[in-house]
PDB file of N, CA and C in Angstrom:
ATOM      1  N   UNK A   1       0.844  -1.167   0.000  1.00  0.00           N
ATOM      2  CA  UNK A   1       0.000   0.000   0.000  1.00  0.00           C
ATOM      3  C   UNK A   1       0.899   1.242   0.000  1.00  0.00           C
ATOM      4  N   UNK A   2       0.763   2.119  -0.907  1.00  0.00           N
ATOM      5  CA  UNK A   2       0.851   3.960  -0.746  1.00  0.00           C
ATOM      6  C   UNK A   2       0.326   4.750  -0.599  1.00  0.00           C
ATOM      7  N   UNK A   3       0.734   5.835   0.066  1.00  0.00           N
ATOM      8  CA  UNK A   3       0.339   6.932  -0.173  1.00  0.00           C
ATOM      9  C   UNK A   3       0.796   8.144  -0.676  1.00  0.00           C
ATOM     10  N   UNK A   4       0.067   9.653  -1.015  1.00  0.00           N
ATOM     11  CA  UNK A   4       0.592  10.623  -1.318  1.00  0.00           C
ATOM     12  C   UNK A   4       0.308  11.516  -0.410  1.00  0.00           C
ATOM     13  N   UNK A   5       1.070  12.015   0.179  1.00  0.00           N
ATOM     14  CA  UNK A   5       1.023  12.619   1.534  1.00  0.00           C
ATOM     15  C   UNK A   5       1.658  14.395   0.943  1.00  0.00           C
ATOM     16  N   UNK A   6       1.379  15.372   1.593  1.00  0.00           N
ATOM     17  CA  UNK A   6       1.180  16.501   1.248  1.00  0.00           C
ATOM     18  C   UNK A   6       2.389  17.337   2.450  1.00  0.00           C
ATOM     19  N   UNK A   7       3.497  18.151   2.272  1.00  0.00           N
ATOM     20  CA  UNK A   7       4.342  18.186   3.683  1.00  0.00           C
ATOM     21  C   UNK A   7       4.867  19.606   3.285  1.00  0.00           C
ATOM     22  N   UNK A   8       5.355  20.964   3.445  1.00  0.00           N
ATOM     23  CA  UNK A   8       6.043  21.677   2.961  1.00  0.00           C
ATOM     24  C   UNK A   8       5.677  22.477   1.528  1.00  0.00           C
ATOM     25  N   UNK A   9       4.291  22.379   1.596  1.00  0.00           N
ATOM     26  CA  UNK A   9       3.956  22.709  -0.300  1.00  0.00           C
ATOM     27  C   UNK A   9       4.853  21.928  -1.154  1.00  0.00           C
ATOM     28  N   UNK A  10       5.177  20.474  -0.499  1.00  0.00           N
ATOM     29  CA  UNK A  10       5.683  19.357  -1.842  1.00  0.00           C
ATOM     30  C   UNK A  10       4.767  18.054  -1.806  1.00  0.00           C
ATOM     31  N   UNK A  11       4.335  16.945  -2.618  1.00  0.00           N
ATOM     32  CA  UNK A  11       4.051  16.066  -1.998  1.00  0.00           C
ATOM     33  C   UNK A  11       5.063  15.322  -2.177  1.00  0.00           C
ATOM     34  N   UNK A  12       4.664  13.903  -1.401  1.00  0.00           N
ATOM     35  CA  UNK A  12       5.405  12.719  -1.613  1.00  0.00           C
ATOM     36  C   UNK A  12       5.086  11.123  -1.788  1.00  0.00           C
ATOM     37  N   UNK A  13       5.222  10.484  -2.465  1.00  0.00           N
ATOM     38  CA  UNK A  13       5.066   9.015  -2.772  1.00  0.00           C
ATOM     39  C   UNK A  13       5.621   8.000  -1.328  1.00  0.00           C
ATOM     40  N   UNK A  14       4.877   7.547  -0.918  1.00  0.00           N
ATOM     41  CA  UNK A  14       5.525   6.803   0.239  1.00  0.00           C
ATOM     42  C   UNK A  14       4.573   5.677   0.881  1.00  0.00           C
ATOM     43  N   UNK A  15       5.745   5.122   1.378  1.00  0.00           N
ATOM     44  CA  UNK A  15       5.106   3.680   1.630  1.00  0.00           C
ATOM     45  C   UNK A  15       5.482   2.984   2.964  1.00  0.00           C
ATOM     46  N   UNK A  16       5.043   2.048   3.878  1.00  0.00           N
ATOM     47  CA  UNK A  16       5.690   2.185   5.202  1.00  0.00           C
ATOM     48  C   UNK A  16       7.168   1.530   4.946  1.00  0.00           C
ATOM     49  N   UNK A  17       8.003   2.026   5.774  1.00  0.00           N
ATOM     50  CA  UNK A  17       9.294   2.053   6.095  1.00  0.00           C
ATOM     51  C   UNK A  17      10.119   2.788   4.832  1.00  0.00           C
ATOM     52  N   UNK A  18       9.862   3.235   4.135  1.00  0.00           N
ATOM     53  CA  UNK A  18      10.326   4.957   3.616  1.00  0.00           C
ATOM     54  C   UNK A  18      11.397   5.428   4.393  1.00  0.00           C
ATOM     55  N   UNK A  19      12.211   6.197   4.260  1.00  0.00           N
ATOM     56  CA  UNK A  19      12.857   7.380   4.461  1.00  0.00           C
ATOM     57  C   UNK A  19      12.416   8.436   3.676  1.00  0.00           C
ATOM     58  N   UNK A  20      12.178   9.344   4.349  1.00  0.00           N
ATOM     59  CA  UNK A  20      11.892  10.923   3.377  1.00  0.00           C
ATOM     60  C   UNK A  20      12.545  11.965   3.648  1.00  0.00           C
ATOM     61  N   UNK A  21      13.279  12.935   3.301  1.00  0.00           N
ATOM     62  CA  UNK A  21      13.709  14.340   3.909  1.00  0.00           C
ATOM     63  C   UNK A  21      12.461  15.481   3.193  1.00  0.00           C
ATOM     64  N   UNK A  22      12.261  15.857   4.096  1.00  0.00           N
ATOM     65  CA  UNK A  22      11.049  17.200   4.069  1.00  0.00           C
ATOM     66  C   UNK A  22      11.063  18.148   4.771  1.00  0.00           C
ATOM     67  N   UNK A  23      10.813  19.287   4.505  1.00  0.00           N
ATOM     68  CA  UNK A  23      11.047  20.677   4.511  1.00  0.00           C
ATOM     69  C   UNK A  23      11.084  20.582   6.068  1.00  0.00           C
ATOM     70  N   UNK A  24      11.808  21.305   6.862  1.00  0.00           N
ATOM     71  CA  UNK A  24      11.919  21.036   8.900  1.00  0.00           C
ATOM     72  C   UNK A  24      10.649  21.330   9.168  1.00  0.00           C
ATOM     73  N   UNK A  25      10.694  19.985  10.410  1.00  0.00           N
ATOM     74  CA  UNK A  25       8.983  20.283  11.297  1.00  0.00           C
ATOM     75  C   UNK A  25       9.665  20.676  12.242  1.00  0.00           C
ATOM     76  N   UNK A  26       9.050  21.723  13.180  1.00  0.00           N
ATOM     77  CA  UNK A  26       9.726  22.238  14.553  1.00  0.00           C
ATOM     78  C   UNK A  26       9.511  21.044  15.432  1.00  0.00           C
ATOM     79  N   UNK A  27       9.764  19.789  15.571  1.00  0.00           N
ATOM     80  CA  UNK A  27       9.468  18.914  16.537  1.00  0.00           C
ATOM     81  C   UNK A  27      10.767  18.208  17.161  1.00  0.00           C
ATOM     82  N   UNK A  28      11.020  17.342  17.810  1.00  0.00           N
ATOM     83  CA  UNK A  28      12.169  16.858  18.678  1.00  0.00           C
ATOM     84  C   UNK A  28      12.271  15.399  17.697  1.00  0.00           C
ATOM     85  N   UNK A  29      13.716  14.927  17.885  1.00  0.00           N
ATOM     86  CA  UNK A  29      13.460  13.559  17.236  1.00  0.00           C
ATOM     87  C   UNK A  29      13.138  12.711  18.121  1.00  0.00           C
ATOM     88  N   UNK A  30      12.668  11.834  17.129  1.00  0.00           N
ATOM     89  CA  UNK A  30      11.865  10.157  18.075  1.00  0.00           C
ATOM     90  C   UNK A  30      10.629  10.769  18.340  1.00  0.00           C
ATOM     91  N   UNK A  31      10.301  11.910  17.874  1.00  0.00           N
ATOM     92  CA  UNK A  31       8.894  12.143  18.243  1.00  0.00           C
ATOM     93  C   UNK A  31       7.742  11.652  16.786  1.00  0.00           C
ATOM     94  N   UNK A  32       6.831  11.699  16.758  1.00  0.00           N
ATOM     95  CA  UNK A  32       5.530  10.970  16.053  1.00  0.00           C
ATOM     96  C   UNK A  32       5.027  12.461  15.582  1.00  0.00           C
ATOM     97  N   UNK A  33       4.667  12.288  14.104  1.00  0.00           N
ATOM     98  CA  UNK A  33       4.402  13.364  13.582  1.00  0.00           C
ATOM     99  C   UNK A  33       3.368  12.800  12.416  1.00  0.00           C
ATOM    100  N   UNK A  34       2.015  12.892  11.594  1.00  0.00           N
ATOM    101  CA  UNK A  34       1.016  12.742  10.783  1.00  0.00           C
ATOM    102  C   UNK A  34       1.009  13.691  10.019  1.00  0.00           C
ATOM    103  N   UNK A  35       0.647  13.106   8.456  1.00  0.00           N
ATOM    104  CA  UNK A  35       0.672  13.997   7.591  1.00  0.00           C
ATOM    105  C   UNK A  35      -0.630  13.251   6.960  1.00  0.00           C
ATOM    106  N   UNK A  36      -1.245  14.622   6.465  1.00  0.00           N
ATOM    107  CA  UNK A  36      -2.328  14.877   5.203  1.00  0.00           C
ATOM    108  C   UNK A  36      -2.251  13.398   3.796  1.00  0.00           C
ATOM    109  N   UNK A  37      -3.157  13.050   3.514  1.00  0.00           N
ATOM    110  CA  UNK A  37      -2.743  11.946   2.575  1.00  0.00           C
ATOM    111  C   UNK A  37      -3.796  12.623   1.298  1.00  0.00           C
ATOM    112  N   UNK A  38      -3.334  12.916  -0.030  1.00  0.00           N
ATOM    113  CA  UNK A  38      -4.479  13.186  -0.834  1.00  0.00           C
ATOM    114  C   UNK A  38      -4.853  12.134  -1.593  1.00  0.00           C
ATOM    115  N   UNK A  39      -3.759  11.292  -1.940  1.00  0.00           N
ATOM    116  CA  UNK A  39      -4.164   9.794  -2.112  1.00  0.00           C
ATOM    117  C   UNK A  39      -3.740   8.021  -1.751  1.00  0.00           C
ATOM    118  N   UNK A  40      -4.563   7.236  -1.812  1.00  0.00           N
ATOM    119  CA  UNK A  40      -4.136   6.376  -1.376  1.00  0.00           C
ATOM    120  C   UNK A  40      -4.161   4.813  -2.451  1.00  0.00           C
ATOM    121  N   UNK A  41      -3.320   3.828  -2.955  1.00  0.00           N
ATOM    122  CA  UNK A  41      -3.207   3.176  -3.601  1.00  0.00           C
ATOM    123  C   UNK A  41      -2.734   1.911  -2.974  1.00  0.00           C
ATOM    124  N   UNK A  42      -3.417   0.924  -3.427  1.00  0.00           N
ATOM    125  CA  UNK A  42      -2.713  -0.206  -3.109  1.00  0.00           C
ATOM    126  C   UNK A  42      -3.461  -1.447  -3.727  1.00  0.00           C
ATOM    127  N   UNK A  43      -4.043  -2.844  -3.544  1.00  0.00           N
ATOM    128  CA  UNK A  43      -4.057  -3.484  -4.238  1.00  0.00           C
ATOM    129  C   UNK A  43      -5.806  -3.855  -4.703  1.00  0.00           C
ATOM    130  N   UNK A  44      -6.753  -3.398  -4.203  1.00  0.00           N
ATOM    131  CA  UNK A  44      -7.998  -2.820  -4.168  1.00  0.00           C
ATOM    132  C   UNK A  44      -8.078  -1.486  -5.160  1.00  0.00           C
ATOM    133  N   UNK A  45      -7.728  -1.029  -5.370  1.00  0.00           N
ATOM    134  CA  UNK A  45      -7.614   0.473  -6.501  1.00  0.00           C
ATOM    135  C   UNK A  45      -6.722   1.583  -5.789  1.00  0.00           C
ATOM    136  N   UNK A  46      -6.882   2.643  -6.564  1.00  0.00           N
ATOM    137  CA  UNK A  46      -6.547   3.956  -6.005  1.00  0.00           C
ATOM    138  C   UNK A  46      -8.067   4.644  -5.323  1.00  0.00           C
ATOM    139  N   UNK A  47      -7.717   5.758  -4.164  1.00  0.00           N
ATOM    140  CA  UNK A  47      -8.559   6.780  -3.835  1.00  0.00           C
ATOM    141  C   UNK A  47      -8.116   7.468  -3.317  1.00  0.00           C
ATOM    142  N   UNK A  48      -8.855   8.441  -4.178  1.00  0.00           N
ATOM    143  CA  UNK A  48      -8.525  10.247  -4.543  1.00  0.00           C
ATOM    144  C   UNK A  48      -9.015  10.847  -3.206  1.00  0.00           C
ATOM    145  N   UNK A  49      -8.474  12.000  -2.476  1.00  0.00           N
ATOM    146  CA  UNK A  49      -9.093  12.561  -2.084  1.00  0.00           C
ATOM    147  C   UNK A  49      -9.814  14.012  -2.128  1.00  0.00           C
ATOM    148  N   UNK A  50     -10.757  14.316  -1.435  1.00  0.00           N
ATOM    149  CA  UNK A  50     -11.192  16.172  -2.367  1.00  0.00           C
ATOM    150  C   UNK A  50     -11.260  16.948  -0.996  1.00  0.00           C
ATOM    151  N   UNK A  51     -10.259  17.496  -0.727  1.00  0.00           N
ATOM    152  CA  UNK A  51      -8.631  17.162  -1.044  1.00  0.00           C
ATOM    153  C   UNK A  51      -7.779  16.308  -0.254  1.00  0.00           C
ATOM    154  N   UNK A  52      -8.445  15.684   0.972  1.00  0.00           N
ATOM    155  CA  UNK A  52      -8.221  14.707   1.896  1.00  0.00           C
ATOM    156  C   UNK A  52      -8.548  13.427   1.763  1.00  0.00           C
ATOM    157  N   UNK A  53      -7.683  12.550   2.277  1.00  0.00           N
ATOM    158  CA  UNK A  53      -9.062  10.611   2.063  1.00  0.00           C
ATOM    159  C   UNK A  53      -9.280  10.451   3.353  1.00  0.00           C
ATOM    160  N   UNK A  54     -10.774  10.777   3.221  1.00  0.00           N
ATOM    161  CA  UNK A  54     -11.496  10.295   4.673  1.00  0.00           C
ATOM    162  C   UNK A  54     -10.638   9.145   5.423  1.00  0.00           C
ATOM    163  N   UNK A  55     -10.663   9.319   6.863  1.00  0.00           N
ATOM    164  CA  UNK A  55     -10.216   8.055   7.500  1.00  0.00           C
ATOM    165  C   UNK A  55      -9.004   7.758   6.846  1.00  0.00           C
ATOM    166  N   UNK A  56      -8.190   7.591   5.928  1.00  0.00           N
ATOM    167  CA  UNK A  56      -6.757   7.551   5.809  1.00  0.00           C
ATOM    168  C   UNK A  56      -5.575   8.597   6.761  1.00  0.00           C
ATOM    169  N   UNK A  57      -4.304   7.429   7.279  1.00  0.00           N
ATOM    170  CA  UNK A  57      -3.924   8.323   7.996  1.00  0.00           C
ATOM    171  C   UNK A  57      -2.442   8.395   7.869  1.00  0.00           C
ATOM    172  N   UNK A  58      -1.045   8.682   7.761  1.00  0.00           N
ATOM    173  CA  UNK A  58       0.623   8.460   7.655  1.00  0.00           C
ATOM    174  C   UNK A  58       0.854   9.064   8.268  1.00  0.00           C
ATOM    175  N   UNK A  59       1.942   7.948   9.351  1.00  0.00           N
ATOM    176  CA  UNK A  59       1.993   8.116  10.485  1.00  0.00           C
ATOM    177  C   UNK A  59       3.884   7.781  10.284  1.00  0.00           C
ATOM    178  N   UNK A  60       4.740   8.991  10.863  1.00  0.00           N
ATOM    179  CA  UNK A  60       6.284   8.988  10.668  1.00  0.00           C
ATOM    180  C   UNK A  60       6.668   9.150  12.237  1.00  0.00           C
ATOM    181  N   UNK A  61       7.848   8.809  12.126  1.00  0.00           N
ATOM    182  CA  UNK A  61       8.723   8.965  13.273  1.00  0.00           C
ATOM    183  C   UNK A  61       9.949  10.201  12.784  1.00  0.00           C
ATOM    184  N   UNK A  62       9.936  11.157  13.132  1.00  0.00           N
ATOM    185  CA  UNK A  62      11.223  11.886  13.271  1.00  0.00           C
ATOM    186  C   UNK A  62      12.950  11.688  13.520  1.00  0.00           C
ATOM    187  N   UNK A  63      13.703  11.002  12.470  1.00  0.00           N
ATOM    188  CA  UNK A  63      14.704  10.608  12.698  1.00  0.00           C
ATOM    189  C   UNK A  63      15.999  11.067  13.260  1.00  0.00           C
ATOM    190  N   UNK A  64      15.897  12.875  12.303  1.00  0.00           N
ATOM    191  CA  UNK A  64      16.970  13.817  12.472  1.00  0.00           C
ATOM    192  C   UNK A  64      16.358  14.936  12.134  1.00  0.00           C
ATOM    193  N   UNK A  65      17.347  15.997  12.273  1.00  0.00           N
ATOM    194  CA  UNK A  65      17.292  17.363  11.881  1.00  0.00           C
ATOM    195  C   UNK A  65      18.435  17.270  10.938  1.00  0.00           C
ATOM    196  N   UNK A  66      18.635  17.321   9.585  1.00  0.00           N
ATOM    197  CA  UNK A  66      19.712  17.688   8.763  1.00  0.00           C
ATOM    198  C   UNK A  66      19.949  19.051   8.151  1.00  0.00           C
ATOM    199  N   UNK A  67      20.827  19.088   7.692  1.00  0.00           N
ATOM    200  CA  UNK A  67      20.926  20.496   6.307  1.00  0.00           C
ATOM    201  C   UNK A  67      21.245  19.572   5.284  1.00  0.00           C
ATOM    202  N   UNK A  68      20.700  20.837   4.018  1.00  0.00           N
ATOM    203  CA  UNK A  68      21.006  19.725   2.672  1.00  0.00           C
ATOM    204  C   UNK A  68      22.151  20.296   2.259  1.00  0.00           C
ATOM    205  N   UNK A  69      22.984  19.820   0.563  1.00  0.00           N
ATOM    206  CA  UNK A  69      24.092  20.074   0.246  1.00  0.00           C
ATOM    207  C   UNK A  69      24.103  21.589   0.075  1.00  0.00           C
ATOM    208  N   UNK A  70      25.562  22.655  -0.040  1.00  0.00           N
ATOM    209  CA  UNK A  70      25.422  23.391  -0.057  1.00  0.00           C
ATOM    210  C   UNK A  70      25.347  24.275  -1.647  1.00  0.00           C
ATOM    211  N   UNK A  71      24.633  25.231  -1.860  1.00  0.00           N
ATOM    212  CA  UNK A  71      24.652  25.756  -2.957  1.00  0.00           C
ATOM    213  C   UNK A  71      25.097  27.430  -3.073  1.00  0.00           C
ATOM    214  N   UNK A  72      25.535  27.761  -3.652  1.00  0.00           N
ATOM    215  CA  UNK A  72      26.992  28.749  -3.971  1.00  0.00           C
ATOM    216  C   UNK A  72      25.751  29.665  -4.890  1.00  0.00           C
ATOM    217  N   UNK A  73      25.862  31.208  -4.401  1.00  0.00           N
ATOM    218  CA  UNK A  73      25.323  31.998  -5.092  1.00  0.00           C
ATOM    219  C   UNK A  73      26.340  33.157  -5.423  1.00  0.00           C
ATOM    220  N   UNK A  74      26.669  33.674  -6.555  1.00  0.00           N
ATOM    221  CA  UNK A  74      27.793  34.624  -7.186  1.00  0.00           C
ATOM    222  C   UNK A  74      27.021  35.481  -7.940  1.00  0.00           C
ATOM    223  N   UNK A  75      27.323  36.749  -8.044  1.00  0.00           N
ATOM    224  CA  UNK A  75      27.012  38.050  -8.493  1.00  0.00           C
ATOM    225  C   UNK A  75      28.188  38.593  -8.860  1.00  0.00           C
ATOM    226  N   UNK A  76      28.017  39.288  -9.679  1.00  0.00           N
ATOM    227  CA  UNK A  76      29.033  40.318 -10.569  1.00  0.00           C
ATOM    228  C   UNK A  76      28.638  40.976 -11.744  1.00  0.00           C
ATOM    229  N   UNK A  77      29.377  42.175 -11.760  1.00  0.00           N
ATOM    230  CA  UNK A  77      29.140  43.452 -12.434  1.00  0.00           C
ATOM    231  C   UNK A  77      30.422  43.950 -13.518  1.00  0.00           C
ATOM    232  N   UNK A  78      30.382  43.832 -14.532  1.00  0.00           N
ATOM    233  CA  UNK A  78      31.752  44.039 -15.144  1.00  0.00           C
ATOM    234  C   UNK A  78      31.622  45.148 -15.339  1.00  0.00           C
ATOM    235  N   UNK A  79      32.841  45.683 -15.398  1.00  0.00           N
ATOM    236  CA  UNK A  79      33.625  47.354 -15.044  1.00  0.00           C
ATOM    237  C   UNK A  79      33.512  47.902 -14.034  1.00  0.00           C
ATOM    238  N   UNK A  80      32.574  47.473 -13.174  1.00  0.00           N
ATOM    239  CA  UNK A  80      31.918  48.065 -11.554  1.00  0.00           C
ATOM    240  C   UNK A  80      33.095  47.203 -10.077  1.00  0.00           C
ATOM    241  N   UNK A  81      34.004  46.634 -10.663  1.00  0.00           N
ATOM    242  CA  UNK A  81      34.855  46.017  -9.321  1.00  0.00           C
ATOM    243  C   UNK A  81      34.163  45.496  -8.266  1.00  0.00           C
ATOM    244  N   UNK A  82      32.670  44.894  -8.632  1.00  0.00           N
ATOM    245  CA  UNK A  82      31.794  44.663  -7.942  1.00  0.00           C
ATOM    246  C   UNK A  82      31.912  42.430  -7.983  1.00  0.00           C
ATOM    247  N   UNK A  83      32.011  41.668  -6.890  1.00  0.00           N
ATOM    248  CA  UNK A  83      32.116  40.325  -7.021  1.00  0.00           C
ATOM    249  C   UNK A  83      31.543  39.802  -5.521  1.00  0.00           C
ATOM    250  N   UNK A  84      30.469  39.184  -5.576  1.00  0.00           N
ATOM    251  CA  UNK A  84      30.570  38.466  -4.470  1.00  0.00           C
ATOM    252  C   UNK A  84      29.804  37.336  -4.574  1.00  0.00           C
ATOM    253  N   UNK A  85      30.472  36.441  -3.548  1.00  0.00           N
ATOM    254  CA  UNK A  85      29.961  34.878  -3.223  1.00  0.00           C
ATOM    255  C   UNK A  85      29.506  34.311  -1.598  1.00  0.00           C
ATOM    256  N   UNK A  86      28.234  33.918  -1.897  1.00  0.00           N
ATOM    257  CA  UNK A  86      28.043  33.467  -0.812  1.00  0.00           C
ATOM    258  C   UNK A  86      26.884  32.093  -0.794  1.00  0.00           C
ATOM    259  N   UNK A  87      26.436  31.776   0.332  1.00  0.00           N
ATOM    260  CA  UNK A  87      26.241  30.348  -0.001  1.00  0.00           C
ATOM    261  C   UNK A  87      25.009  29.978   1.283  1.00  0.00           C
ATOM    262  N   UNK A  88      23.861  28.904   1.159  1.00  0.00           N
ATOM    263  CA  UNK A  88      22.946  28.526   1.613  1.00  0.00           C
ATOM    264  C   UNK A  88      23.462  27.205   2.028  1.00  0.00           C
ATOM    265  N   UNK A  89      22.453  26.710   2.955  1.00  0.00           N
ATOM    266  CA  UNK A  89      21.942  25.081   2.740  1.00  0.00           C
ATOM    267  C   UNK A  89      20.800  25.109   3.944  1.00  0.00           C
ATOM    268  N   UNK A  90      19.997  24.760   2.907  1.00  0.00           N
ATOM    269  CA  UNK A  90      18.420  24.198   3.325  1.00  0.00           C
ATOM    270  C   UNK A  90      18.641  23.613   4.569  1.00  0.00           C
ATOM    271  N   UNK A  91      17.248  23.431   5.663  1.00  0.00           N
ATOM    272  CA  UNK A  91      17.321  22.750   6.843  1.00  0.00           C
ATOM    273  C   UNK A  91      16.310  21.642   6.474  1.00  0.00           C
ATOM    274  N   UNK A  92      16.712  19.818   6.449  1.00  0.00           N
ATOM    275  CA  UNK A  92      15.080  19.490   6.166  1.00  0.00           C
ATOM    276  C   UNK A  92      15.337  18.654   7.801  1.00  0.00           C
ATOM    277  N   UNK A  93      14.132  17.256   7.668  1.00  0.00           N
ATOM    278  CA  UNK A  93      14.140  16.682   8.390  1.00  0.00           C
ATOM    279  C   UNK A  93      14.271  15.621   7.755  1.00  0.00           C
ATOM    280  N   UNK A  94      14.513  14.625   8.792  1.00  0.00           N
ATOM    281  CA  UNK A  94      15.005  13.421   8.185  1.00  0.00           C
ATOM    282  C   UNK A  94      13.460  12.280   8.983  1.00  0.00           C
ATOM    283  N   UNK A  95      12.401  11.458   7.825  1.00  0.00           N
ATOM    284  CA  UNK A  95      11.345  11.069   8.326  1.00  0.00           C
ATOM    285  C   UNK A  95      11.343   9.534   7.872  1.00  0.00           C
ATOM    286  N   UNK A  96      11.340   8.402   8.512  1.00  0.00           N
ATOM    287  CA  UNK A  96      10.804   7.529   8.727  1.00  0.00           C
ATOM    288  C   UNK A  96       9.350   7.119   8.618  1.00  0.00           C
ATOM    289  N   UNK A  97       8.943   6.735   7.593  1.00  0.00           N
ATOM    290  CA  UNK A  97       7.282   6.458   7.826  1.00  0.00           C
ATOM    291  C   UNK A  97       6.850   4.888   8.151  1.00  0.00           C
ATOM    292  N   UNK A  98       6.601   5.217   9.529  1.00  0.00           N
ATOM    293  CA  UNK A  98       6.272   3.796  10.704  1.00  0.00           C
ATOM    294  C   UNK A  98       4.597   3.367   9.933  1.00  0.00           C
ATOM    295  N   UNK A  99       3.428   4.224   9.347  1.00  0.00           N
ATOM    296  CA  UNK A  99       2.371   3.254   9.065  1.00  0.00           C
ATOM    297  C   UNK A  99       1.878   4.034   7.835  1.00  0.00           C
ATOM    298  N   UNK A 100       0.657   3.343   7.390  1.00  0.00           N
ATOM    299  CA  UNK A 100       0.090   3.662   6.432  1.00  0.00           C
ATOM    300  C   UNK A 100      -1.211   2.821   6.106  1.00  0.00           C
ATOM    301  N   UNK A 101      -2.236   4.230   6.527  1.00  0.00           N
ATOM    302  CA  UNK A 101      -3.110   3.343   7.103  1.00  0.00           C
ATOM    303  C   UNK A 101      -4.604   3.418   6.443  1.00  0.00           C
ATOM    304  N   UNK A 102      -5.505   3.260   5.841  1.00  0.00           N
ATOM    305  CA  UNK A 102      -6.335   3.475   4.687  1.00  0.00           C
ATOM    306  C   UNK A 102      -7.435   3.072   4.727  1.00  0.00           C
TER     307      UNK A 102
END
């Protein structure tokens, strides 16, 4: 069985025992966290939800707090002696999905 679960304005394809990284939840790890399912598939059909599936539920465990790789942003201006570089990296979480339930 899957689902499509909704997290960060992304969704995701997932199924129990998954790993996912998704946008940071403010929560502690080892803690239990549920997400939105809009659909659910498995060997009975698919069902859609508008925009939820009744009674469907994905259910994760919180593994980590990570950052993702880093990405390098550069600007410059020719004839202006103008150059600079500097650089991000995303915070996600690191999610375990313990059920999936339909």
């Amino acid at each position: 069985m899957y689902a499509v679960i909704a997290t960060g304005g992304k969704q995701y394809r997932v199924s129990q025992g998954d790993v996912i990284y998704v946008e940071k939840i403010a929560q502690d790890n080892d803690s239990t966290v549920s997400f939105d399912v809009l659909m659910l598939g498995g060997d009975e059909g698919v069902k859609i939800g508008t925009p939820n599936v009744d009674g469907a539920k994905v259910e994760g465990k919180i593994v980590a707090q990570v950052k993702g790789e880093k990405i390098y942003i550069g600007k410059y201006k020719s004839k202006k002696n103008f150059d600079r570089k500097t650089g991000h990296r995303q915070n996600y979480t690191k999610v375990e999905i313990t059920s999936v339930v339909g």
